[in-house]
Structure formats: structure tokens, C-alpha cells
N, C-alpha and C. Protein backbone atom coordinates (compact mmCIF):
# COMPACT_ATOMS: atom_id res chain seq x y z
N UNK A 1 -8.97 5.94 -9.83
CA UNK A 1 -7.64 5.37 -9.72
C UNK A 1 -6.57 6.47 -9.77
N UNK A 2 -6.77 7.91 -9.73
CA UNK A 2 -6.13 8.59 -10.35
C UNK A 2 -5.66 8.74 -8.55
N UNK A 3 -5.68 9.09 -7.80
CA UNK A 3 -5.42 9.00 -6.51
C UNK A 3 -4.48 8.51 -6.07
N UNK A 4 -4.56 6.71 -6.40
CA UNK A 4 -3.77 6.01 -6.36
C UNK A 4 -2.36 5.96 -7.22
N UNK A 5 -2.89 6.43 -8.59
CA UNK A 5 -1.77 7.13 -9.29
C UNK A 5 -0.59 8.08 -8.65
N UNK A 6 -1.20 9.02 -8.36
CA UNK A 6 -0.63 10.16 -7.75
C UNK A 6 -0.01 9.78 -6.22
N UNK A 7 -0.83 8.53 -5.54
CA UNK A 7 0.24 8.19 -4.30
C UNK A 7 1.13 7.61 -5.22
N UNK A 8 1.21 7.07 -5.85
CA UNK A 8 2.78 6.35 -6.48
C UNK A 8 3.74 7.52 -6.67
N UNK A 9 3.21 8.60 -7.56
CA UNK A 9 4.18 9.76 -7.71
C UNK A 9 5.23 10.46 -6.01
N UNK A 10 4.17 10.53 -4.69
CA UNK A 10 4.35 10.81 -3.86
C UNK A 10 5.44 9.92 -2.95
N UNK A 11 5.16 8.44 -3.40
CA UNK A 11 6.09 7.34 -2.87
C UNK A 11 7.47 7.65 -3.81
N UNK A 12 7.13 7.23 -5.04
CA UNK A 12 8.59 7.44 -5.79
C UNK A 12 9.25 9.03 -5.10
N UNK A 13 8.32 10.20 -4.68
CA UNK A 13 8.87 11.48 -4.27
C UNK A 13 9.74 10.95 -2.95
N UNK A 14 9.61 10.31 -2.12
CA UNK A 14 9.74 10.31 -0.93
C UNK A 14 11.05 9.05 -0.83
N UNK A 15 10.78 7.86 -1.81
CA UNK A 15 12.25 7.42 -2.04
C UNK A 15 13.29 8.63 -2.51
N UNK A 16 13.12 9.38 -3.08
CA UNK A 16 14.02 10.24 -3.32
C UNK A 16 14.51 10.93 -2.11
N UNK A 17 13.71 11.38 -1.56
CA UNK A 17 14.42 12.20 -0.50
C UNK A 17 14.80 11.25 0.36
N UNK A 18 14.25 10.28 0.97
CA UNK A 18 14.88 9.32 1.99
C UNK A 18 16.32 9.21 1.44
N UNK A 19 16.81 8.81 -0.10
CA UNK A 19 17.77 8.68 -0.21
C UNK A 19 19.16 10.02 -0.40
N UNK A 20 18.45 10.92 -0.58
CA UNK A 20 19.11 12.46 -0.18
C UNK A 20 19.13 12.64 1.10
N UNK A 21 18.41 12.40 1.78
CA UNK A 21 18.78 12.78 2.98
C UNK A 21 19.55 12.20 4.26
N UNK A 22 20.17 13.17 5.45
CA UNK A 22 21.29 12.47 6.49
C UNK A 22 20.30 12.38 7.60
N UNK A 23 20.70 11.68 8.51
CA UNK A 23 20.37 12.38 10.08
C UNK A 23 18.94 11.96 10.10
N UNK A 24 18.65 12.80 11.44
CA UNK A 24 17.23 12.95 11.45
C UNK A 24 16.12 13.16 10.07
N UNK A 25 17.16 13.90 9.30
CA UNK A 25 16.10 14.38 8.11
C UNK A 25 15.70 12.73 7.33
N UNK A 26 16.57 12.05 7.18
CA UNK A 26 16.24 10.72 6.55
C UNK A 26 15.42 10.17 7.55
N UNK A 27 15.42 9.86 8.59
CA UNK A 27 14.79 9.04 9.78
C UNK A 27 13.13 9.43 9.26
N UNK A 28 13.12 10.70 9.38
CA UNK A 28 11.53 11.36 9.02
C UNK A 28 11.09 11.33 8.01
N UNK A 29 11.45 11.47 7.17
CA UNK A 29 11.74 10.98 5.39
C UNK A 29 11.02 9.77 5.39
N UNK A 30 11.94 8.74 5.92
CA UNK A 30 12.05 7.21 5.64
C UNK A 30 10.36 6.81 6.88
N UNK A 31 10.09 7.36 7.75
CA UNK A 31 8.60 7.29 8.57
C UNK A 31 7.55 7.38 7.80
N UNK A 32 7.94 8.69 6.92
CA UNK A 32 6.56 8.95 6.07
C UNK A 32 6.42 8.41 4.88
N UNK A 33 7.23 7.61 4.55
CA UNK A 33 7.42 6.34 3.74
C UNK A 33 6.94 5.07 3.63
N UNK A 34 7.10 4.98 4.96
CA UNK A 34 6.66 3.71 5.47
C UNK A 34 5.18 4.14 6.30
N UNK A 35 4.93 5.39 6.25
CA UNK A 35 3.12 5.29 6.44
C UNK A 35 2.54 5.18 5.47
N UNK A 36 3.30 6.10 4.17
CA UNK A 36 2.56 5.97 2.98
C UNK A 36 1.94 4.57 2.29
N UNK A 37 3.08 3.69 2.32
CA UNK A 37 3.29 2.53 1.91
C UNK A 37 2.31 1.81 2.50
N UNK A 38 2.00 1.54 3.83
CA UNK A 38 1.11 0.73 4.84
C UNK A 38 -0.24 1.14 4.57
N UNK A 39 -0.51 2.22 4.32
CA UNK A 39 -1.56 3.18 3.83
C UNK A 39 -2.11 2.44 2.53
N UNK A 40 -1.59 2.78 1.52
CA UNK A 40 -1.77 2.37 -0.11
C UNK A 40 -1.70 0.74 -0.03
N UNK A 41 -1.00 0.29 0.47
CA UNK A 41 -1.27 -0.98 0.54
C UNK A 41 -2.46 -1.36 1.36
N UNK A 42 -2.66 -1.45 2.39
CA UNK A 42 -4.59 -1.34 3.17
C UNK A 42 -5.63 -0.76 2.16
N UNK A 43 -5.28 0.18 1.21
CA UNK A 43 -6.54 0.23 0.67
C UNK A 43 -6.43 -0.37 -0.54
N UNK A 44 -5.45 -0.43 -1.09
CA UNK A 44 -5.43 -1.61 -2.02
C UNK A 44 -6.09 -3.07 -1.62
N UNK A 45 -6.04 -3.49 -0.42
CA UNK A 45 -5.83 -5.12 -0.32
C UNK A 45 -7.39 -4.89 -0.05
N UNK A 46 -7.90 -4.03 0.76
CA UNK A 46 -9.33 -3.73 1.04
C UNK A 46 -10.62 -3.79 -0.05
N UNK A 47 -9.97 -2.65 -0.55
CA UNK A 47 -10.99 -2.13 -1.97
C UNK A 47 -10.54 -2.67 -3.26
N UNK A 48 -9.14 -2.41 -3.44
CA UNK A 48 -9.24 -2.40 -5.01
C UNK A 48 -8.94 -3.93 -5.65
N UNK A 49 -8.28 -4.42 -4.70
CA UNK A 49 -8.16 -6.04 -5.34
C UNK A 49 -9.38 -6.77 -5.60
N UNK A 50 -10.17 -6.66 -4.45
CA UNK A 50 -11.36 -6.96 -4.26
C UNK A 50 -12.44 -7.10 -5.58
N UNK A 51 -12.17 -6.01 -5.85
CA UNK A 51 -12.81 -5.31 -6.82
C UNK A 51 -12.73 -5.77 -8.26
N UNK A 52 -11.01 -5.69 -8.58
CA UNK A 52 -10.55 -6.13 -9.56
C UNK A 52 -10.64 -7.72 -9.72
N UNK A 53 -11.10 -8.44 -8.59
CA UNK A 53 -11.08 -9.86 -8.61
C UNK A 53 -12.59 -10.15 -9.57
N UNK A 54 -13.45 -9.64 -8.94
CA UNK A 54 -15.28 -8.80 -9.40
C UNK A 54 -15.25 -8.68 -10.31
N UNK A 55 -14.30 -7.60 -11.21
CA UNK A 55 -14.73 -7.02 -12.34
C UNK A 55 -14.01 -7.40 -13.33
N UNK A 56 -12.83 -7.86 -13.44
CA UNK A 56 -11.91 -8.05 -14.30
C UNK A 56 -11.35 -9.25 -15.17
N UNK A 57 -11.73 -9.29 -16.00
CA UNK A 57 -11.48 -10.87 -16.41
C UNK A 57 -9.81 -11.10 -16.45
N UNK A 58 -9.70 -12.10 -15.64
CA UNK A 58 -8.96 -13.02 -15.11
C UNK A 58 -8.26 -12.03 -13.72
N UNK A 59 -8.47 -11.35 -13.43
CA UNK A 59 -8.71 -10.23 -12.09
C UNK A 59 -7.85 -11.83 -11.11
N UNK A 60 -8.26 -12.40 -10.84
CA UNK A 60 -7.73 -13.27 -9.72
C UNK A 60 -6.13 -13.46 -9.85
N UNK A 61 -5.93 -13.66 -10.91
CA UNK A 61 -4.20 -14.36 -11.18
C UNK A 61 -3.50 -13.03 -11.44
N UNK A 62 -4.42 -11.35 -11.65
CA UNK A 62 -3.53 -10.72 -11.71
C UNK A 62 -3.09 -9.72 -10.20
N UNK A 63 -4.39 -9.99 -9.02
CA UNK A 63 -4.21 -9.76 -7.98
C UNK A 63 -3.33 -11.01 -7.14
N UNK A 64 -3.16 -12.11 -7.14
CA UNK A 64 -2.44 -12.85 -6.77
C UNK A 64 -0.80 -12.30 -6.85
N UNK A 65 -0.82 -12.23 -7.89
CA UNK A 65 0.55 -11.46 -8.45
C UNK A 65 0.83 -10.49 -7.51
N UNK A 66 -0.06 -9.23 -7.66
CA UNK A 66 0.49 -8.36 -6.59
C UNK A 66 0.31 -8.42 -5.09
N UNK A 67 -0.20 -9.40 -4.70
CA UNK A 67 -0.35 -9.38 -3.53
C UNK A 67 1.06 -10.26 -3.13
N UNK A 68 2.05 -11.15 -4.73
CA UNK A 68 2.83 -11.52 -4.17
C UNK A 68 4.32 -10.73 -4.05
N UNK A 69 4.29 -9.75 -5.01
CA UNK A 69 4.65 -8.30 -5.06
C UNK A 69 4.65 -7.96 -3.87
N UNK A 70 3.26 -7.39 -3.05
CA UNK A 70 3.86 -6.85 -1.71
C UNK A 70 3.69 -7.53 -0.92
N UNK A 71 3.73 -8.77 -0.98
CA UNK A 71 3.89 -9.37 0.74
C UNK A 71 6.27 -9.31 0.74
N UNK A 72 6.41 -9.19 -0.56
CA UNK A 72 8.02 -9.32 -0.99
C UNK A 72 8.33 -8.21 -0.11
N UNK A 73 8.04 -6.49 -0.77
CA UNK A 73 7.82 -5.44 -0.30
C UNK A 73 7.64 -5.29 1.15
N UNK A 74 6.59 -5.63 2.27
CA UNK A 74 6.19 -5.70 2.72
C UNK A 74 7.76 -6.31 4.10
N UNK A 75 8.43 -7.08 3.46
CA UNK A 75 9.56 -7.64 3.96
C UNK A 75 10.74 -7.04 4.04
N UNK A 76 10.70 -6.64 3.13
CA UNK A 76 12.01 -5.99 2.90
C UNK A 76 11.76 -4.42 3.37
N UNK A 77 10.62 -4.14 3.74
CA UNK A 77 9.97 -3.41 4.16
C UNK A 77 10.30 -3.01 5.69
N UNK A 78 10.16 -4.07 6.54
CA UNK A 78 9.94 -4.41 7.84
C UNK A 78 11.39 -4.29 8.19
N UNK A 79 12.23 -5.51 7.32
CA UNK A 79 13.76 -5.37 7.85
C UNK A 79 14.06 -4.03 7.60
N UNK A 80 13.98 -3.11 6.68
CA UNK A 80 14.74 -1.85 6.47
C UNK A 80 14.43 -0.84 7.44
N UNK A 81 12.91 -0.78 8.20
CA UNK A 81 12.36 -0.10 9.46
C UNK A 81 13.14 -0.87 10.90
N UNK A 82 13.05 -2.42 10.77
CA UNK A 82 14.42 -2.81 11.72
C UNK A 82 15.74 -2.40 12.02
N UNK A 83 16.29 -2.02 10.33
CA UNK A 83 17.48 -1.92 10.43
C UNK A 83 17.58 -0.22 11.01
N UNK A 84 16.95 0.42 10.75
CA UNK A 84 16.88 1.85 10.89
C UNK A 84 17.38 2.62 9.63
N UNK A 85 17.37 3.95 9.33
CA UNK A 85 18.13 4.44 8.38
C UNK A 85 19.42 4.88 9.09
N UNK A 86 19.83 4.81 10.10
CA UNK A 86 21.36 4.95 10.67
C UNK A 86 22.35 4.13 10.10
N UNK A 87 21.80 2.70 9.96
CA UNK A 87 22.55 1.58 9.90
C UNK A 87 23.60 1.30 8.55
N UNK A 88 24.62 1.29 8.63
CA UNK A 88 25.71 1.61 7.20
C UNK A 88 24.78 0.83 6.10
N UNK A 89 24.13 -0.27 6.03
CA UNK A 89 23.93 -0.89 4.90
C UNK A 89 22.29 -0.28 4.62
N UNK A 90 21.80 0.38 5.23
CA UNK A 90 20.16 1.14 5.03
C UNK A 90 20.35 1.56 3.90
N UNK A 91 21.03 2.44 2.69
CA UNK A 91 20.90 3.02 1.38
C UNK A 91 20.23 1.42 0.13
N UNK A 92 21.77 0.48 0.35
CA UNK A 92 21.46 -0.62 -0.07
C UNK A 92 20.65 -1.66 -0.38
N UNK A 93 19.98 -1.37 1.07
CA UNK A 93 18.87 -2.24 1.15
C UNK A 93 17.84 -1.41 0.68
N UNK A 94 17.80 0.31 0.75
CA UNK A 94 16.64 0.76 0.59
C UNK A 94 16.38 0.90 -0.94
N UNK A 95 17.40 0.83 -1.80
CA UNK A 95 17.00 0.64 -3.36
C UNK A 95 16.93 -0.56 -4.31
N UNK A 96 17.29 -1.46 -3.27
CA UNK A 96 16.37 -2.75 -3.77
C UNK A 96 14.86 -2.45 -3.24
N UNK A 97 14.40 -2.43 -2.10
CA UNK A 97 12.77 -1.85 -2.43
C UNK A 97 12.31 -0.97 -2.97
N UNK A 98 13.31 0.10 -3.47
CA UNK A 98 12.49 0.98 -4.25
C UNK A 98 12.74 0.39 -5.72
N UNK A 99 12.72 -0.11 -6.23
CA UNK A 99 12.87 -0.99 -7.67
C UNK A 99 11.64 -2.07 -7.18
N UNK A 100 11.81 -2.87 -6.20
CA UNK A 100 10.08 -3.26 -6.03
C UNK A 100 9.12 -2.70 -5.93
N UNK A 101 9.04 -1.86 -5.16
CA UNK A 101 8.35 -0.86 -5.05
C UNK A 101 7.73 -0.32 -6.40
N UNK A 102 8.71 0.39 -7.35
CA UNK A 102 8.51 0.58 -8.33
C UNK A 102 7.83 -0.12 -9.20
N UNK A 103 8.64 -1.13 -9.21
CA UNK A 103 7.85 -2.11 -10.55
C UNK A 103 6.83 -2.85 -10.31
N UNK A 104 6.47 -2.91 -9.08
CA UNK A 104 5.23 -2.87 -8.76
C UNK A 104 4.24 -1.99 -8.90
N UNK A 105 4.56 -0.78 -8.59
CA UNK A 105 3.29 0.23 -8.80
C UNK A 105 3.16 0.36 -10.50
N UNK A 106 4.29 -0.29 -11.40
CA UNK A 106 3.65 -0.20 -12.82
C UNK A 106 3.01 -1.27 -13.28
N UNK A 107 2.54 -2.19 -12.44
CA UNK A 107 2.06 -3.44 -12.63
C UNK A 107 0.59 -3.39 -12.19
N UNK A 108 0.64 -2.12 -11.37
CA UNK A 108 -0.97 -1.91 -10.68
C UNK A 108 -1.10 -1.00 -11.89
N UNK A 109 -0.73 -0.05 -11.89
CA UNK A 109 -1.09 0.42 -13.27
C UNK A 109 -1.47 0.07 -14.59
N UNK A 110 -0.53 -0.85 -14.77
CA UNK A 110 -1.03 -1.24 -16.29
C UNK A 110 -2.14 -2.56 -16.09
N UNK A 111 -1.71 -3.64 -14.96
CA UNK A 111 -2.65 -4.25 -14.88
C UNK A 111 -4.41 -4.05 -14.35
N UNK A 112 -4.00 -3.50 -13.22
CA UNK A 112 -5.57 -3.28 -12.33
C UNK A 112 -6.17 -2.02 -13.24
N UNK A 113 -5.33 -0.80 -12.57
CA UNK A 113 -5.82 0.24 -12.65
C UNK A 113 -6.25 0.28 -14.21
N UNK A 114 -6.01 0.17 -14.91
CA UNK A 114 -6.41 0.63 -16.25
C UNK A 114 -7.83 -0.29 -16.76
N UNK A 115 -7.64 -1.44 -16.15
CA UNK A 115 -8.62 -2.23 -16.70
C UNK A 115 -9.95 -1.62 -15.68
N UNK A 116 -9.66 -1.14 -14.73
CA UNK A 116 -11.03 -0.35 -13.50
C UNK A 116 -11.48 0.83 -14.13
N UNK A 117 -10.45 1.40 -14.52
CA UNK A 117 -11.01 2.57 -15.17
C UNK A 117 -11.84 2.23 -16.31
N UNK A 118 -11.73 1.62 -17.29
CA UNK A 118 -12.20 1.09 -18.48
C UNK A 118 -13.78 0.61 -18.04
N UNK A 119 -13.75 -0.69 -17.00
CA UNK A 119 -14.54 -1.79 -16.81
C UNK A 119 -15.22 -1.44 -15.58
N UNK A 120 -14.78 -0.38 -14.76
CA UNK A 120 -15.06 -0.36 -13.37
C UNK A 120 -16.42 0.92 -13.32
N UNK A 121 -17.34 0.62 -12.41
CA UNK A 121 -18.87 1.74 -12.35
C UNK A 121 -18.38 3.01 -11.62
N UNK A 122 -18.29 3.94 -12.56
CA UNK A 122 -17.93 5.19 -11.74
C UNK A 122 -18.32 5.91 -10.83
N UNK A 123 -19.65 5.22 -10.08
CA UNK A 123 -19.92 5.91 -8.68
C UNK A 123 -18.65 4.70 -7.93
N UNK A 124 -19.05 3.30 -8.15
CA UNK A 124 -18.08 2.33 -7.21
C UNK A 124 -16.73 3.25 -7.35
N UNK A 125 -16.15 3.84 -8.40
CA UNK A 125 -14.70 4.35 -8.47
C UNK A 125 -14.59 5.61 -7.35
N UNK A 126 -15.51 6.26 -7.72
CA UNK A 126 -15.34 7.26 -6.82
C UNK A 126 -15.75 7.13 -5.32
N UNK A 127 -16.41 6.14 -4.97
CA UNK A 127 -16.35 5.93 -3.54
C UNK A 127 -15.16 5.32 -3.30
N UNK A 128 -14.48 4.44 -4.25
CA UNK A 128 -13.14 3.53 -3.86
C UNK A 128 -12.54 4.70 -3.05
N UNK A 129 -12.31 5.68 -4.29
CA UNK A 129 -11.03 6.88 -3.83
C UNK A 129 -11.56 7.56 -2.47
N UNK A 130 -12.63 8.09 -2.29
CA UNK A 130 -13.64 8.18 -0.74
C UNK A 130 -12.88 7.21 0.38
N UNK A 131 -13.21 5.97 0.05
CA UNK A 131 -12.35 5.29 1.16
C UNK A 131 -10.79 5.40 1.34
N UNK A 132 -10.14 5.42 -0.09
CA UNK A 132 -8.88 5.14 0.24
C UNK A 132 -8.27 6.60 0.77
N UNK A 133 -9.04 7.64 0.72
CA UNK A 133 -8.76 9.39 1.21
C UNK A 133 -8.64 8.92 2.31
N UNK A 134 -10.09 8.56 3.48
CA UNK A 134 -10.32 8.53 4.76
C UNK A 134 -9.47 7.70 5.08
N UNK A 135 -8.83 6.60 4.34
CA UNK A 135 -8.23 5.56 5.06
C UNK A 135 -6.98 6.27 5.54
N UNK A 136 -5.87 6.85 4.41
CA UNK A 136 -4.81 8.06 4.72
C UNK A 136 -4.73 8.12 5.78
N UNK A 137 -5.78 8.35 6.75
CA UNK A 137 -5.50 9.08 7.50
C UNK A 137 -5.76 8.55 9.24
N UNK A 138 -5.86 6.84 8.87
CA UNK A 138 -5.95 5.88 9.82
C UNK A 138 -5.29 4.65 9.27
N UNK A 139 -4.44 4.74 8.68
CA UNK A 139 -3.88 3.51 8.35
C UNK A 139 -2.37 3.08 9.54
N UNK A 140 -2.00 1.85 9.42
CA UNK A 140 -0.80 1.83 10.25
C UNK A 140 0.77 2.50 9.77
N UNK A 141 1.12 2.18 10.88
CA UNK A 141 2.44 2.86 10.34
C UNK A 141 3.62 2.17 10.24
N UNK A 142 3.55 1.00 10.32
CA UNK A 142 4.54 0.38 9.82
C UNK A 142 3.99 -1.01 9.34
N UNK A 143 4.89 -1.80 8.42
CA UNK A 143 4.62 -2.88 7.50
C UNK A 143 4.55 -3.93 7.94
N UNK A 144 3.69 -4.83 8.06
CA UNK A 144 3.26 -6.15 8.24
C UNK A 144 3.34 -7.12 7.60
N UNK A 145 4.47 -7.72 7.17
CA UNK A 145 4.34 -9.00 5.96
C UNK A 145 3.51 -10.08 6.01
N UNK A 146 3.28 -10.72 5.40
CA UNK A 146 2.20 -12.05 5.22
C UNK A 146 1.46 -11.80 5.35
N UNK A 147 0.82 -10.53 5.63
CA UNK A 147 -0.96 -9.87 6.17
C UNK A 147 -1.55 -9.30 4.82
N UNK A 148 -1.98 -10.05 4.30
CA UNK A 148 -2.53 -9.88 2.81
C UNK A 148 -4.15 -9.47 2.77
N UNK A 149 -4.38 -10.58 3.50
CA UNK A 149 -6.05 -10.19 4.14
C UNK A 149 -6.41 -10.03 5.23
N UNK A 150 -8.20 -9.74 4.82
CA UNK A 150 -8.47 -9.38 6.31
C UNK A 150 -8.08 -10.05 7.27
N UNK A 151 -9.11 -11.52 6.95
CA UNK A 151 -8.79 -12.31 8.15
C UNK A 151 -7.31 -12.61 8.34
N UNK A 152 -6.35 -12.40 8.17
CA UNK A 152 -5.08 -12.51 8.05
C UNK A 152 -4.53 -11.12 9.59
N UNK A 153 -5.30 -10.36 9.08
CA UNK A 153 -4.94 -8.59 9.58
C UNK A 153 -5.71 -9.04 11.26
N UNK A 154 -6.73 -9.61 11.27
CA UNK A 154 -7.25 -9.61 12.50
C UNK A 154 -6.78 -10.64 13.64
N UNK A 155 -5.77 -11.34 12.83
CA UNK A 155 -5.40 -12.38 13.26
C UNK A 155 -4.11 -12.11 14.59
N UNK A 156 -3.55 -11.33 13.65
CA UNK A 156 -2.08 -11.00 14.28
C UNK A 156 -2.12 -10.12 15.45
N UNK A 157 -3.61 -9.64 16.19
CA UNK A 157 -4.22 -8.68 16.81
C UNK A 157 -3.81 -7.40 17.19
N UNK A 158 -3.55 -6.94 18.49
CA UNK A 158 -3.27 -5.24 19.21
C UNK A 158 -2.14 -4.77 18.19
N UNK A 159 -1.10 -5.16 17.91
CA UNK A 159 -0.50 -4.14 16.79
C UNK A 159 -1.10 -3.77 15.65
N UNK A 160 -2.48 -4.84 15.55
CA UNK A 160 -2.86 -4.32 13.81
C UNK A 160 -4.17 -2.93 14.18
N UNK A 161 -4.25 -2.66 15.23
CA UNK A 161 -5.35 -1.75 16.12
C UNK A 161 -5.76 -0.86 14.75
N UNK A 162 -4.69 -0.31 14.72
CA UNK A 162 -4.49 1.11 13.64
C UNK A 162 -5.31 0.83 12.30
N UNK A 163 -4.94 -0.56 11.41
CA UNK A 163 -5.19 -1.36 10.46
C UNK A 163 -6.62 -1.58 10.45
N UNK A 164 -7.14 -1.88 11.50
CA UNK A 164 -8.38 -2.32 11.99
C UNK A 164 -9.23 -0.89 11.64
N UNK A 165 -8.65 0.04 12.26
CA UNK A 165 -9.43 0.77 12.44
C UNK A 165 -10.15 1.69 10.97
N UNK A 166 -8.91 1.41 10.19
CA UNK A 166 -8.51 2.09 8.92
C UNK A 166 -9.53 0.91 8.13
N UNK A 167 -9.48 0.05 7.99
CA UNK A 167 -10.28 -0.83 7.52
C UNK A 167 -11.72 -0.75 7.32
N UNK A 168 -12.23 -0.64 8.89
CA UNK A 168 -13.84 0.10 9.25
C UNK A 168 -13.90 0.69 8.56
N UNK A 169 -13.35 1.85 8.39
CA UNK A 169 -13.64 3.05 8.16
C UNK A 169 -13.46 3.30 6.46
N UNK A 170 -12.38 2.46 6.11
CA UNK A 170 -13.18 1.86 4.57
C UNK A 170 -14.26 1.45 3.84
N UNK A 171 -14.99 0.39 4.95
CA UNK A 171 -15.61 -0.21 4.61
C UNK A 171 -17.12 0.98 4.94
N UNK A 172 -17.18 1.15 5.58
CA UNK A 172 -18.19 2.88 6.31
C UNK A 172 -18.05 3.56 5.16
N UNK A 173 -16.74 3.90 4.58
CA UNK A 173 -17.37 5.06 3.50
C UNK A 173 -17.81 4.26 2.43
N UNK A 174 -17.52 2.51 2.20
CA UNK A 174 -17.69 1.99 0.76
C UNK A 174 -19.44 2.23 1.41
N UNK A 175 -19.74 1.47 2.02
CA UNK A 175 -21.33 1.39 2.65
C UNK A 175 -21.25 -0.07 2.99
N UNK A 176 -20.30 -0.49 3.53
CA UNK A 176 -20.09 -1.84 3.22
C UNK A 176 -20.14 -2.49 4.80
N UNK A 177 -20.94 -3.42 5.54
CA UNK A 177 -20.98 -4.33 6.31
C UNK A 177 -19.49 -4.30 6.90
N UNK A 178 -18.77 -4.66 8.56
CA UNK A 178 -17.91 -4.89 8.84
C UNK A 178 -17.71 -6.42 8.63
């Protein structure tokens, strides 16, 4: 989980600069933001909820929660990549998601993550982080609301290509059946 830790540090890094920065420099800022985000969220919804539903007593009502966390995210998400970071009201809108954002990633923390580490089989942990590495680096790049699950993700089809693909390739390093 420590991975996942450390993308939170990298997200909270990157609200920062999105919000320091003008111009182009925010535009690029605010991209790699919104890959990060699409990223950590796919391997979250993939592996670790999954997981935490498996292992965790009462795991269901506390992944419900965050999945209702970022489908919120996920929205406010989408409009703020709509709106562009040009747009006069983009700062505004962008620190109300970073306060979701936020208080969400301390909710995976104190809720999931800590109880995986504790309760969770440390080869399963360390393949989690295996997948969620490879995923990095095929995930989509921008946010999809209401797409919580798979069958949800396959539904919405050719834009989720990227998602799809990132998914496989989760499931390939877990050892896991498509």
C-alpha cells in the first residue's frame, strides 16, 4: 500500500503546482493530474477494493463509501477537464476537488489501506503494487464518472480502450483470468 501512499503524496504535489501555475505550464500540470488520478483510481477499483471487500471485515460498506467518494471526484473531475484551466472560474472549481480529493485519499488510508496492511497476504500485497506499477503506465487519461466497475468500464466502449487495456494488464500481472 505504500505505493499507493506515495501516489497520494504525488497528487497532493501536483494540486499544488496546477494551482501555482499560468499558461501552458498549468494546462500540463493540470494533464498529469488528471492521468494520475484516472490511473490510481483503475487500480484501486480493480485490485484494491476488490480485495478489501475479501479481506476486511465489513470491507463492503467501507468500499461503497469510496467508490461514492470518487464517482463525486470523478465529476467534478470531468467538468474541470471541460472547463479547461484557461477558464476564469478553473482555480475555484479546482480546490473544491482537491479537498475531495484529499479527504478522500485519508479515508483510503485510514480505512482500506491500513486494515490490508495488517490483514492483507504479503505476496497478494506485493503483486497488488506489481499491477498497480504496470497499470501507471496504461491507464486512461481522462475521468469517467459513474464507471465504478468493470462491467460498467466495458460498457461505455472505444473511449474506455486505454482503461481496458490497463485493466488486462492488471489482471496479467495479478495472474488473474480476464
Amino acid at each position: 500500500m505504500a505505493f499507493l501512499v506515495r501516489q497520494h503524496a504525488e497528487i497532493r504535489d501536483l494540486f499544488a503546482e496546477v494551482e501555482a501555475s499560468e499558461g501552458s505550464a498549468r494546462e500540463e500540470a493540470f494533464h498529469r493530474l488528471v492521468h494520475l488520478l484516472a490511473v490510481h483510481e483503475t487500480a484501486e477499483e480493480e485490485i484494491v477494493h476488490p480485495y478489501v471487500r475479501r479481506v476486511v471485515d465489513g470491507g463492503d460498506a467501507i468500499v461503497d463509501d469510496r467508490l461514492r467518494e470518487e464517482n463525486e471526484a470523478k465529476q467534478l473531475l470531468s467538468d474541470l477537464d471541460e472547463m479547461g484551466p484557461h477558464h476564469p472560474d478553473f482555480l475555484k472549481h479546482l480546490e473544491v476537488l482537491r479537498k475531495d480529493v484529499l479527504m478522500h485519499a485519508r479515508a483510503e488510508e485510514r480505512y482500506e489501506f491500513i486494515h490490508l496492511t495488517r490483514e492483507g497476504d504479503p505476496a497478494r500485497l506485493a503483486k497488488m503494487t506489481a499491477a498497480v506499477e504496470a497499470a501507471e503506465k496504461m491507464a486512461p487519461t481522462r475521468p469517467h464518472p459513474g464507471v465504478e466497475s468493470a462491467t460498467k468500464n466495458v460498457l461505455v466502449g472505444a473511449p474506455m480502450a486505454i482503461m481496458d487495456r490497463a485493466r488486462d494488464l492488471i489482471r496479467k500481472v495479478m495472474g488473474e483470468d480476464k
